[in-house]
Protein backbone atom coordinates (compact mmCIF):
# COMPACT_ATOMS: atom_id res chain seq x y z
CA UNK A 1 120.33 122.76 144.03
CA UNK A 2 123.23 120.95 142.22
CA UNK A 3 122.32 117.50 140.93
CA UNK A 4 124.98 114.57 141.35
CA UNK A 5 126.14 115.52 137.60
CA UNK A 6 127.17 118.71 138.49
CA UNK A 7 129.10 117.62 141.44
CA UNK A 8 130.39 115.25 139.31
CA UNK A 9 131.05 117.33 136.19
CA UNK A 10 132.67 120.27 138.24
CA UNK A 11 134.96 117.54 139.99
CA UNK A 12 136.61 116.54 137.22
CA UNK A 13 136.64 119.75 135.90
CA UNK A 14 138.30 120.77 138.92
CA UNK A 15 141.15 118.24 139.24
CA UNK A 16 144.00 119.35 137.16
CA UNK A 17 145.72 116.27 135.83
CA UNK A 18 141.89 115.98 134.44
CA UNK A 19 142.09 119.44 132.91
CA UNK A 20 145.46 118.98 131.61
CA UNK A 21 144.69 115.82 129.74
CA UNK A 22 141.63 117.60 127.94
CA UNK A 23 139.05 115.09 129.59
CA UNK A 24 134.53 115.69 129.35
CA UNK A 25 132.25 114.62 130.71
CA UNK A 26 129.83 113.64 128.00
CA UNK A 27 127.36 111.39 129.57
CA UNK A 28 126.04 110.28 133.37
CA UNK A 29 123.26 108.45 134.44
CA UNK A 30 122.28 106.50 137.63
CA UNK A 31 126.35 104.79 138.54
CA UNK A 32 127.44 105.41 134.71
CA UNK A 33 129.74 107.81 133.24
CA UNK A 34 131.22 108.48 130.25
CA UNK A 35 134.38 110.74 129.39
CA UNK A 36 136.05 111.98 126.50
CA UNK A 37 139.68 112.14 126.06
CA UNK A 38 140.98 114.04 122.68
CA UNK A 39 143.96 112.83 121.26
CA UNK A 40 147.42 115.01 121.93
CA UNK A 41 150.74 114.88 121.06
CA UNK A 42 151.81 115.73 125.06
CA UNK A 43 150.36 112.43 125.42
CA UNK A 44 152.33 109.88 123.20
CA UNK A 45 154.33 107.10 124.74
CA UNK A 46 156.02 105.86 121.77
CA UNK A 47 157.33 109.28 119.32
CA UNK A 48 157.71 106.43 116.42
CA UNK A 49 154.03 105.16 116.42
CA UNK A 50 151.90 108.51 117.89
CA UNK A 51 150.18 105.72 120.40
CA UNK A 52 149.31 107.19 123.65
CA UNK A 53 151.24 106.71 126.90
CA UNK A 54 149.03 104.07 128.74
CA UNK A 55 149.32 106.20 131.56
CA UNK A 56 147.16 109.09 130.15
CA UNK A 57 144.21 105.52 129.29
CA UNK A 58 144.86 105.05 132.96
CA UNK A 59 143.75 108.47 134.43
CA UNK A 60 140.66 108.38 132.00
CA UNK A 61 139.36 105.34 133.00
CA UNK A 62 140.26 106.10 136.61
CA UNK A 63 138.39 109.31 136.63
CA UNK A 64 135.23 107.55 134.67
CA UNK A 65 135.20 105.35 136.81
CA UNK A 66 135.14 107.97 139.95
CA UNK A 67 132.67 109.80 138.37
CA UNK A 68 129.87 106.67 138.19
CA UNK A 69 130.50 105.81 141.84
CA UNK A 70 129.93 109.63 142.72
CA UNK A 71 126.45 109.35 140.27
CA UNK A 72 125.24 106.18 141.73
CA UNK A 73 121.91 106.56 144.17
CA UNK A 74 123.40 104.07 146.64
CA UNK A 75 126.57 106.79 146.89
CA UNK A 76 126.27 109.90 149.26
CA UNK A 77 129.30 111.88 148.13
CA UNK A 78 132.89 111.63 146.84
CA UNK A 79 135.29 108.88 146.32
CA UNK A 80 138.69 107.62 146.20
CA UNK A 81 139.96 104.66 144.54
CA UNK A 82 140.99 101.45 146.22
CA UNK A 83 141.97 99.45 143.76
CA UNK A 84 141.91 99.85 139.91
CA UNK A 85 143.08 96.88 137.33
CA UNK A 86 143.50 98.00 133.63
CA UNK A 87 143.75 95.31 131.07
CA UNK A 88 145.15 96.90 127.67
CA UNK A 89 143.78 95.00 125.24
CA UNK A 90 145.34 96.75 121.99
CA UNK A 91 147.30 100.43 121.22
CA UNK A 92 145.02 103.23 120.95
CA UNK A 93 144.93 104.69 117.59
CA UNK A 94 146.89 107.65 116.63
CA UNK A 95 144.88 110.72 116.16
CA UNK A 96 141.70 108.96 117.81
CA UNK A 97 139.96 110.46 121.23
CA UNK A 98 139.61 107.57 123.79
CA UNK A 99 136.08 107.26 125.32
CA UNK A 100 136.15 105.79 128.74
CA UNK A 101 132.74 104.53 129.45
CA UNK A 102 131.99 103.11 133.15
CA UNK A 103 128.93 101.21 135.46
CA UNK A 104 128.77 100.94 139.48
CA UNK A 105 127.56 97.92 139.57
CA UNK A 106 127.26 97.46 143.34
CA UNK A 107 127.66 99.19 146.15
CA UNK A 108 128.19 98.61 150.17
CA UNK A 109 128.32 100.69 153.46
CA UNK A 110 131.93 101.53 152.27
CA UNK A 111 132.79 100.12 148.82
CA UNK A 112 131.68 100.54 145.23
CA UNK A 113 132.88 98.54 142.70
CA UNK A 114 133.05 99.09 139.17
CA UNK A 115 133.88 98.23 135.54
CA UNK A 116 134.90 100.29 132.59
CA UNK A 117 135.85 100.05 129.05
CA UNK A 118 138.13 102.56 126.72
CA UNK A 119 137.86 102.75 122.89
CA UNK A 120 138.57 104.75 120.24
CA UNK A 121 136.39 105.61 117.34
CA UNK A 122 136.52 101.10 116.57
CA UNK A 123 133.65 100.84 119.14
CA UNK A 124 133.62 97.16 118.86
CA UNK A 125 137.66 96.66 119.74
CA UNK A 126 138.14 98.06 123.09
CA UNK A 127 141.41 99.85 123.83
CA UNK A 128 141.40 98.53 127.26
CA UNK A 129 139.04 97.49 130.35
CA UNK A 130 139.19 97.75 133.52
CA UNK A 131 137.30 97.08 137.16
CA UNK A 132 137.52 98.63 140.28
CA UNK A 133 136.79 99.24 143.68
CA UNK A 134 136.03 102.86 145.72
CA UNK A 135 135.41 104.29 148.49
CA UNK A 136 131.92 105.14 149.60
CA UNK A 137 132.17 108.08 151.63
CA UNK A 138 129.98 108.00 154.87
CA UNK A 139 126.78 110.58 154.62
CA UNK A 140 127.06 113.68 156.45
């Protein structure tokens, strides 16, 4: 029987925007995630400075946090967001993988909510943040 990583880990490998941006899953526990974004040129916003478009920070930290609503206990199946605020807190370096790492930190009959972080290989200066509310879908 598949475990909620599975599910989780052929999701995003399933969705295409997630495939086309390179993302892995590298880590999920009980409502935590964490995914791995390599750094590619079909991804810069600014040709001068090799940052990446914040767009491509946006769909990793969306998907993270997807994926640690669907790994939560409290959290029957899939998900869809509701509402997602990034902060960016400083340009992602040039060359670097982002690392979107993500917690559900509470759950009800119909919404999860969430907070993430994104960083590049400076750990301790976060790229951006964000939180977040899903959908819980109802058990079959």
């Amino acid at each position: 029987m598949a475990t909620k990583t599975d599910i989780a880990r052929q999701f995003i490998e399933a969705i295409p925007h997630s495939k086309a941006l390179g993302m892995r899953l590298t880590e999920m526990g009980e409502g935590t995630s964490t995914i791995e974004m390599p750094y590619d040129e079909k991804l810069v916003g600014d040709p001068e400075t090799g940052v990446l478009h914040g767009g491509a920070v946006s769909a990793l930290m969306d998907t993270c946090c997807g994926a640690a609503v669907m790994s939560h206990p409290a959290s029957p199946g899939g998900t869809a967001t509701i509402d997602l605020r990034i902060d960016y807190m400083r340009a992602a370096t040039p060359g670097q993988s982002i690392t979107a790492t993500a917690i559900c930190y509470h759950v009800t009959r119909t919404v999860a909510f969430v907070r993430a972080t994104a960083t590049d290989e400076d750990t301790d200066n976060p790229v951006a943040s964000a939180t977040g509310a899903f959908t819980v879908e109802a058990a079959r």
